[in-house]
Structures are given as C-alpha cells and as structure tokens.
C-alpha atoms as a PDB file:
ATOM      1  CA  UNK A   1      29.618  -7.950   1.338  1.00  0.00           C
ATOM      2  CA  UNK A   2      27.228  -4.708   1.237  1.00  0.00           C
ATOM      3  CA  UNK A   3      27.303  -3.012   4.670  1.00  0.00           C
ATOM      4  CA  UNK A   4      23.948  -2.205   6.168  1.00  0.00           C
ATOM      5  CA  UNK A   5      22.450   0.451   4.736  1.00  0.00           C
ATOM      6  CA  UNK A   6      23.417  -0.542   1.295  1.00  0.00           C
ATOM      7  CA  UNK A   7      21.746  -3.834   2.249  1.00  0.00           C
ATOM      8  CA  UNK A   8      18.664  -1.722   2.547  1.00  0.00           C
ATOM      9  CA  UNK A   9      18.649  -0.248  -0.636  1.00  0.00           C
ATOM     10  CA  UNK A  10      19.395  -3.845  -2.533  1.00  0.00           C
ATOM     11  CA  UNK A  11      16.281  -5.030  -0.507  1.00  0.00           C
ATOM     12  CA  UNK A  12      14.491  -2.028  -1.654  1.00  0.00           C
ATOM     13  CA  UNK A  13      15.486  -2.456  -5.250  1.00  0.00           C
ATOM     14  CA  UNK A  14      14.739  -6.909  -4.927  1.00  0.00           C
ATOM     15  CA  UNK A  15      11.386  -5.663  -3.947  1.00  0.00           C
ATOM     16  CA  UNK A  16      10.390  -2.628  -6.507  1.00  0.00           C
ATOM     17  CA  UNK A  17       9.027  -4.869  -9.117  1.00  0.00           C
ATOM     18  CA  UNK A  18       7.801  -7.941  -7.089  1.00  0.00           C
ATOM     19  CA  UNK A  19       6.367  -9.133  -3.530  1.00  0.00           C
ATOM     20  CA  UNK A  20       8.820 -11.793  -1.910  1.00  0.00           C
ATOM     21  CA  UNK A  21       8.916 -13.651   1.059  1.00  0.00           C
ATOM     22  CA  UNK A  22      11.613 -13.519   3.756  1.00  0.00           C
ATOM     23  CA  UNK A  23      12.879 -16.683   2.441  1.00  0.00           C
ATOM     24  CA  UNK A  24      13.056 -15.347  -0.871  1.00  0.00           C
ATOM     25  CA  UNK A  25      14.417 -12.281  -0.060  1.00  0.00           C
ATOM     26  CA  UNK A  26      17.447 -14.040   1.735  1.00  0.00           C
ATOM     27  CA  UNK A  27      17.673 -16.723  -1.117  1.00  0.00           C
ATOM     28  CA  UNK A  28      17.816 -13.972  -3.596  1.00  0.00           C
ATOM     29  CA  UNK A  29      20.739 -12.446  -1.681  1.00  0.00           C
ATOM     30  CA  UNK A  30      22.696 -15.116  -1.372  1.00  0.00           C
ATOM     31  CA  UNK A  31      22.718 -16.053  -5.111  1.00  0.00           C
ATOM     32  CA  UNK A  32      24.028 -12.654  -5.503  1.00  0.00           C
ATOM     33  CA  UNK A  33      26.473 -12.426  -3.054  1.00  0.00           C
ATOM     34  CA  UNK A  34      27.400 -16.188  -2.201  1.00  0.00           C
ATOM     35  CA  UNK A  35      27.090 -15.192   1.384  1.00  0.00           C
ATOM     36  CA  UNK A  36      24.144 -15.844   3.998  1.00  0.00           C
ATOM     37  CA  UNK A  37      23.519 -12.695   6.205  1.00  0.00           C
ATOM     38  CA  UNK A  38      22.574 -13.469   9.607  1.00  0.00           C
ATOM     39  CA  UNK A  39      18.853 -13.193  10.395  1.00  0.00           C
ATOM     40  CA  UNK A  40      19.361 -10.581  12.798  1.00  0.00           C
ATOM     41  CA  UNK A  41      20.697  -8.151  10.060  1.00  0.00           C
ATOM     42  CA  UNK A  42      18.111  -8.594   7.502  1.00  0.00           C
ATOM     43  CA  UNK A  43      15.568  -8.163   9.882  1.00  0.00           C
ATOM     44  CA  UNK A  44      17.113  -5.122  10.897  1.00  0.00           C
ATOM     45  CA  UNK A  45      16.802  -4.377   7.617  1.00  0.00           C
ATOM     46  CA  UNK A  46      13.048  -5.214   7.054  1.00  0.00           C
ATOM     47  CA  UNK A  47      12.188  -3.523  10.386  1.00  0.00           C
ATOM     48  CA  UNK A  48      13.722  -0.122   9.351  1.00  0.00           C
ATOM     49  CA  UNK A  49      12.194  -0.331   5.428  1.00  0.00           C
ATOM     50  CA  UNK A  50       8.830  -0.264   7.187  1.00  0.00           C
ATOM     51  CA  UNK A  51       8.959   1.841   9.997  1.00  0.00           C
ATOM     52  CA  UNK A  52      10.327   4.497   6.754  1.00  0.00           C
ATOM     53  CA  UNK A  53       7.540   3.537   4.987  1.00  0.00           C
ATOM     54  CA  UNK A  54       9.680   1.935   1.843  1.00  0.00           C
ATOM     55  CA  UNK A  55       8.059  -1.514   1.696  1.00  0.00           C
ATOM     56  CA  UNK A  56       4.814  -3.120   3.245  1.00  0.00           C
ATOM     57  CA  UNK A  57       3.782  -6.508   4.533  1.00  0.00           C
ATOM     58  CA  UNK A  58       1.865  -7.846   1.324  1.00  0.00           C
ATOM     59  CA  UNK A  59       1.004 -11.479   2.606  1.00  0.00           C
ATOM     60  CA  UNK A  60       2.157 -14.459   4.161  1.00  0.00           C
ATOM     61  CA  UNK A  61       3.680 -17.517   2.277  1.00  0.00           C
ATOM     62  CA  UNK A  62       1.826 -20.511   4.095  1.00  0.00           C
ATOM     63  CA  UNK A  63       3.695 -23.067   1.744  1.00  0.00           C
ATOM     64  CA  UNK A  64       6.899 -22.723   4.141  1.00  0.00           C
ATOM     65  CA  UNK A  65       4.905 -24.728   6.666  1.00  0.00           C
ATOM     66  CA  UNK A  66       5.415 -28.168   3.748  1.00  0.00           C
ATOM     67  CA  UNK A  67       1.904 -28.936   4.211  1.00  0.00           C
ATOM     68  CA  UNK A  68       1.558 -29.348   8.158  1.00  0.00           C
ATOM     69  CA  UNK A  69      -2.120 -28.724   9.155  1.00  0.00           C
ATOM     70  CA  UNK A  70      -1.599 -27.803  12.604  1.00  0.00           C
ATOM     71  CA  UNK A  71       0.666 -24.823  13.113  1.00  0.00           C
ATOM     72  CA  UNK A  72       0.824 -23.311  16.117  1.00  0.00           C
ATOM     73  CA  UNK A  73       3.384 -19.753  15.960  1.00  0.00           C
ATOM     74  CA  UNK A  74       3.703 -18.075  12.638  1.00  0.00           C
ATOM     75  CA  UNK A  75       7.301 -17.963  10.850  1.00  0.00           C
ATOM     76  CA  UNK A  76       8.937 -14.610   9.859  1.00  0.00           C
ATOM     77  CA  UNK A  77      10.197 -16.856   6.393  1.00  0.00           C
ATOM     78  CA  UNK A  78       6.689 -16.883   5.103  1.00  0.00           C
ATOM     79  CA  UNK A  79       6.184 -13.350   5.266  1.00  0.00           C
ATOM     80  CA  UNK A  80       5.693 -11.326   2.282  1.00  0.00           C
ATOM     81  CA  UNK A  81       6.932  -7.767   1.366  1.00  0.00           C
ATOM     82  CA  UNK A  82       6.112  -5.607  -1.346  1.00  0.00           C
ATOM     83  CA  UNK A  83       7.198  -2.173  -2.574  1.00  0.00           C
ATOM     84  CA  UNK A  84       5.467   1.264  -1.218  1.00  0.00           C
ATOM     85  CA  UNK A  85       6.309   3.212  -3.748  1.00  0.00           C
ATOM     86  CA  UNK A  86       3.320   3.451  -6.605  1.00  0.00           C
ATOM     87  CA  UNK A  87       3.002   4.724  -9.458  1.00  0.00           C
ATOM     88  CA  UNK A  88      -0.464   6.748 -11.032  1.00  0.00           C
ATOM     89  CA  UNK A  89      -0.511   3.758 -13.603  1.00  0.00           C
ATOM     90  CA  UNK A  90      -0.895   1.067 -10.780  1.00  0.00           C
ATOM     91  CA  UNK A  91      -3.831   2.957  -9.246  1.00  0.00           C
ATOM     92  CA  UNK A  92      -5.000   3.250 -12.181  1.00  0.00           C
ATOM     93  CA  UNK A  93      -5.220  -0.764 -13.038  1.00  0.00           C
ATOM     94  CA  UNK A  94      -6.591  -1.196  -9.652  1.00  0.00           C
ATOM     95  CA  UNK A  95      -9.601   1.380 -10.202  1.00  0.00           C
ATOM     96  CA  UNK A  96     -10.527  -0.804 -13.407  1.00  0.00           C
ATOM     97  CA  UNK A  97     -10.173  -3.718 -11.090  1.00  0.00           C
ATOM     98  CA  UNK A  98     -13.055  -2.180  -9.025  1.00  0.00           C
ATOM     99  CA  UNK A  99     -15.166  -2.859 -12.015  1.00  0.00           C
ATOM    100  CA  UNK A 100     -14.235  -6.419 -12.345  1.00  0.00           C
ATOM    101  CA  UNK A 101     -16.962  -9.412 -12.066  1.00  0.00           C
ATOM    102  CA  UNK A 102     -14.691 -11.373  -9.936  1.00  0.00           C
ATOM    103  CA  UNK A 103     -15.635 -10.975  -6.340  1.00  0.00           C
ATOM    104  CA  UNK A 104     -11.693 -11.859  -5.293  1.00  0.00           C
ATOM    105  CA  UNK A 105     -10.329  -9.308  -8.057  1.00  0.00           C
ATOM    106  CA  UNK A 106     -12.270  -6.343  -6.250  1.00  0.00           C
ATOM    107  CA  UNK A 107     -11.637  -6.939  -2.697  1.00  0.00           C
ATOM    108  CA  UNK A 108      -7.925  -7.456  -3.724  1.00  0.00           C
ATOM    109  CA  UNK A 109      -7.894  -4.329  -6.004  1.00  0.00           C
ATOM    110  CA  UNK A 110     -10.340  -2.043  -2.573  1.00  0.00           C
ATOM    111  CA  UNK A 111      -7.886  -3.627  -0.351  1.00  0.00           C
ATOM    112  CA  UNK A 112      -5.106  -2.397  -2.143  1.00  0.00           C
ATOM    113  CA  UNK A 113      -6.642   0.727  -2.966  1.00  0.00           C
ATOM    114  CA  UNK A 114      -7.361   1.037   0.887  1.00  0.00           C
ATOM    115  CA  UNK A 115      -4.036   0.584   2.419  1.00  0.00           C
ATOM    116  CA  UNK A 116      -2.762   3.264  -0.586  1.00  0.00           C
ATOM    117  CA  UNK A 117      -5.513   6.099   0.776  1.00  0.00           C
ATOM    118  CA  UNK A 118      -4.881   5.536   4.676  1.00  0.00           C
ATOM    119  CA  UNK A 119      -1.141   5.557   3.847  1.00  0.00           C
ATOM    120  CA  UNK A 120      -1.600   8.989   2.544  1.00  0.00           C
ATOM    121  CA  UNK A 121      -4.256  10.173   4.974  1.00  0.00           C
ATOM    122  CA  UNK A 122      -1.774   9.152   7.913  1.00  0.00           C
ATOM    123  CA  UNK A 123       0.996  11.468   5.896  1.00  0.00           C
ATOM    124  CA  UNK A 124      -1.529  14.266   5.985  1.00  0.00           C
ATOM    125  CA  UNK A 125      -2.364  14.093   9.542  1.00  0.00           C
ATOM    126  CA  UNK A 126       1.464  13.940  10.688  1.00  0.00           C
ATOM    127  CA  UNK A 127       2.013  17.131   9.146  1.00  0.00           C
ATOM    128  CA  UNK A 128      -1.521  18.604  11.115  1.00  0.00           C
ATOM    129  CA  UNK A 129      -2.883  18.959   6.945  1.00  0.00           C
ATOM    130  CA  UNK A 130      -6.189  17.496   7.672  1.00  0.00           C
ATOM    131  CA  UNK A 131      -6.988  19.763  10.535  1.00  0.00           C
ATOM    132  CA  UNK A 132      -6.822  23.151   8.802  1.00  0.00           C
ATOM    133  CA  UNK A 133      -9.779  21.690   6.484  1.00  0.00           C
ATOM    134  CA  UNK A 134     -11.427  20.065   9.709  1.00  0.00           C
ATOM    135  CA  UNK A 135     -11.669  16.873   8.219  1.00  0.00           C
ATOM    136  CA  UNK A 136     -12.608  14.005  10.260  1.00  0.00           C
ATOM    137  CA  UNK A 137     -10.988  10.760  10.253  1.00  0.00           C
ATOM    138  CA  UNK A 138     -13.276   7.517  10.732  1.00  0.00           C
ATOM    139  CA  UNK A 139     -13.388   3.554   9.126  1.00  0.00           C
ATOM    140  CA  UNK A 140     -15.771   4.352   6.329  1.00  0.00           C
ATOM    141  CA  UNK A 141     -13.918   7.567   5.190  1.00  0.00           C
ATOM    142  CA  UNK A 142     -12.151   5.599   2.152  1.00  0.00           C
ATOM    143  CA  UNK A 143     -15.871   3.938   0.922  1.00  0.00           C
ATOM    144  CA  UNK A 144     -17.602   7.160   1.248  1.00  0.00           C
ATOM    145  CA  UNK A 145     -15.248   9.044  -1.144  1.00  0.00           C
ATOM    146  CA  UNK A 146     -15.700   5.863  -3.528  1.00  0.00           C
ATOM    147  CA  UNK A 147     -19.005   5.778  -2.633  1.00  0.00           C
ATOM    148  CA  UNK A 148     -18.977   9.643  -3.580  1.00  0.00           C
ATOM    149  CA  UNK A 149     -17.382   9.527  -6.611  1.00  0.00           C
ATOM    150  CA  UNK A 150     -19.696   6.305  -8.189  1.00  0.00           C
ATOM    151  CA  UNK A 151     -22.884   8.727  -7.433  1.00  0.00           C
ATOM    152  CA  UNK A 152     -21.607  11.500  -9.732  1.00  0.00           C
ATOM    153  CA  UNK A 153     -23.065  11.590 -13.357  1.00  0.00           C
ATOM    154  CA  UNK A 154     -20.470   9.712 -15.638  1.00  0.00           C
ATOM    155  CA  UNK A 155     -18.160  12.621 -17.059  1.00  0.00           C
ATOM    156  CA  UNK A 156     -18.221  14.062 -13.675  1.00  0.00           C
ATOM    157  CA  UNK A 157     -17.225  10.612 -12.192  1.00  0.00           C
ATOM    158  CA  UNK A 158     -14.170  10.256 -14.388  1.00  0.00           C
ATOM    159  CA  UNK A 159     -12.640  13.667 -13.928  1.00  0.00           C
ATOM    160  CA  UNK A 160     -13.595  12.626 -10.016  1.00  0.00           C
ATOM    161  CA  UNK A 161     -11.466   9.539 -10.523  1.00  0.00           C
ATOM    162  CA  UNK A 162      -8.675  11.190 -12.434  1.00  0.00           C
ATOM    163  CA  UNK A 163      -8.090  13.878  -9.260  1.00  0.00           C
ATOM    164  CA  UNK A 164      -8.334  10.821  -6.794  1.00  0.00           C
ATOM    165  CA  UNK A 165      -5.653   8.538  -8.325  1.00  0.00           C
ATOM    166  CA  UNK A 166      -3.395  11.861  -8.932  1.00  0.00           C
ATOM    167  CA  UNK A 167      -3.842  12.382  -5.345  1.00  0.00           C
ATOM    168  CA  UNK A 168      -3.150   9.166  -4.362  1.00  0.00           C
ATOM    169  CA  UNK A 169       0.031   9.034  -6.125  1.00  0.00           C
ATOM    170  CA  UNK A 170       1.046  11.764  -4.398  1.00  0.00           C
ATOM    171  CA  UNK A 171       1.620  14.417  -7.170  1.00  0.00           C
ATOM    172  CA  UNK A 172       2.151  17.572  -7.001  1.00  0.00           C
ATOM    173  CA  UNK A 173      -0.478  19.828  -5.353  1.00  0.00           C
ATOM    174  CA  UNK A 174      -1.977  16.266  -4.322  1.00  0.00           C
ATOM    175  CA  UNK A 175      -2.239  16.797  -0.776  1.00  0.00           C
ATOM    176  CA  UNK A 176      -5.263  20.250  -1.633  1.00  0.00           C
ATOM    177  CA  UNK A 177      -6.538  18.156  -4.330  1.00  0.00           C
ATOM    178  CA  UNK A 178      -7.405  15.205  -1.534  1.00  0.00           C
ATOM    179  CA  UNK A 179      -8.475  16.677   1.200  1.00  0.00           C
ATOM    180  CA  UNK A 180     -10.726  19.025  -1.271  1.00  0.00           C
ATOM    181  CA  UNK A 181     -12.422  15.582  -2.271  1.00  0.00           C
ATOM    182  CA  UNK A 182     -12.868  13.953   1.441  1.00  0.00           C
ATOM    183  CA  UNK A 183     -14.226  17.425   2.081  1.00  0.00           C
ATOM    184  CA  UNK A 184     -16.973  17.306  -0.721  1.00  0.00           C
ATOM    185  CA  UNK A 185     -17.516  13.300   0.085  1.00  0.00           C
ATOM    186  CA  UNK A 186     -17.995  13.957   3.676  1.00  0.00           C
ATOM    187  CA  UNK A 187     -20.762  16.488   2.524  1.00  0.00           C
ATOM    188  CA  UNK A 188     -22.510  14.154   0.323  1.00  0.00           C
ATOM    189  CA  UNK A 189     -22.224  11.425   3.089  1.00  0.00           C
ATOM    190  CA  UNK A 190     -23.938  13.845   5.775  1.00  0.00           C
ATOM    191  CA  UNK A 191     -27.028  15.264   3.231  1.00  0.00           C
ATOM    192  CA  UNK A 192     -27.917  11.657   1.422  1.00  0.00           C
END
C-alpha cells in the first residue's frame, strides 16, 4: 500500500488526463491496489492537492444521488476533480471554443478560460508582481483584456492572442508579458 504522499502523486497522475469524481477516484484505487483507503486519508489527500494548487474542483457528479429529487446536504462522492496543470495547446482549444455557435460551448470554454487567468493573477499578486506595474484587480479584469484583444484589427488580434495564451501557460517571461497586456487593456477600458 502507497504511503501518503505517494498516494498524492498517484491521485495527481489518475487525474492528469481526466476529471473524476471522489467515487471514482477511490474506485480507481482500489482496482489498482485491491485495498480501500479510509476516507479520512484520501481526503487528506484531496485537501492538500488543492490547497498546492495541483488539482481543482471541476464539477459535481449529481448521478450519486440514484435519482432522488429532494436532496438536502451535498456528498463529497459526487465531487469532481480535474488537473491544474495546462498546457499552451489546451488554451489554445478553448480560445477557438470562444468562437463557437453553441451558447454552452463558450461559457464552458470563458469559464475555463476564467478560472486559468485568476489562477495566475492570484500567483502574481502573492509574489507583490502586480503592484510594481500598479495594476488593479477587479471582476471584469479577465473580460476587459478579452474584450481588449477582440477590438484590435485582425493580425494585431492574433499576435494579441498568441502573447495571452503564452502567458497563461505560464512560460517563460510570462509573468512581464501579462501584466504588460492587463496594463494596455486597462487603458483601452478607461479611454473607450
């Protein structure tokens, strides 16, 4: 049986390629290791994953409840976690996602694309970044840089795009390039 903390990284790895519920997650485990672990463990586990920022609540499996229509407390089974950790090319799918007819595909995709930017401004502002370049946080920040980068003429608007989904992946130099563009979308924000 893995101890702890390589019980965290197995989690980790379950969760790298796909969102899974609780329930999942500990059915998944014990097909692998034809052992249960106790629920206090693997929420230990969970807990620490997200306070380190390694996996996110993703959703929230209602289908645990069998079909009941009354439910009254919410079950940790049906919760759904997901992988942090992105890569350029995902960002990149959900920017074409923007574009999408279906209402549901761009919420899902700005939602996404949401939790990814405020993920990386709260990053910034832990290590005092976003002060030096007196930026200022606020709800609409995310939608005006969008907003920002949809106004520009169309070559200018891709090479906007490419910087913002670099930055977002958190690439090298990425933390300059994004606080250059909330600068310059905060700007455009203040003179329209």
């Amino acid at each position: 049986m893995p101890k702890k903390s390589n019980l965290k990284n197995i989690v980790q790895e379950l969760l790298e390629d796909k969102n899974l519920s609780k329930k999942e997650i500990t059915s998944e485990l014990k097909e692998v290791y034809n052992k249960n672990f106790s629920d206090k463990t693997l929420n230990e586990v969970l807990v620490k994953l997200l306070r380190d920022e390694k996996i996110d609540v993703v959703g929230y499996d209602l289908s645990i409840y069998g079909g009941m229509k009354r439910v009254q407390s919410l079950k940790p089974d049906g919760m759904i976690f997901g992988s942090l950790k992105i890569e350029q090319i995902q960002i990149e799918i959900l920017f074409k996602k923007l574009e999408s007819e279906n209402i549901g595909t761009v919420k899902k995709a700005h939602s996404k694309l949401k939790k990814i930017f405020c993920r990386r401004l709260k990053s910034l502002k832990q290590k005092n970044y976003l002060e030096k370049y007196d930026i200022k946080i606020n709800n609409t920040i995310f939608d005006d840089v969008i907003h920002y980068i949809n106004s520009q003429e169309l070559e200018q608007k891709r090479t906007l795009k490419e910087k913002f989904i670099w930055a977002l992946a958190n690439k090298e130099d990425s933390s300059k390039l994004l606080t250059q563009i909330i600068q310059l979308s905060q700007l455009y924000s203040q003179n329209k």
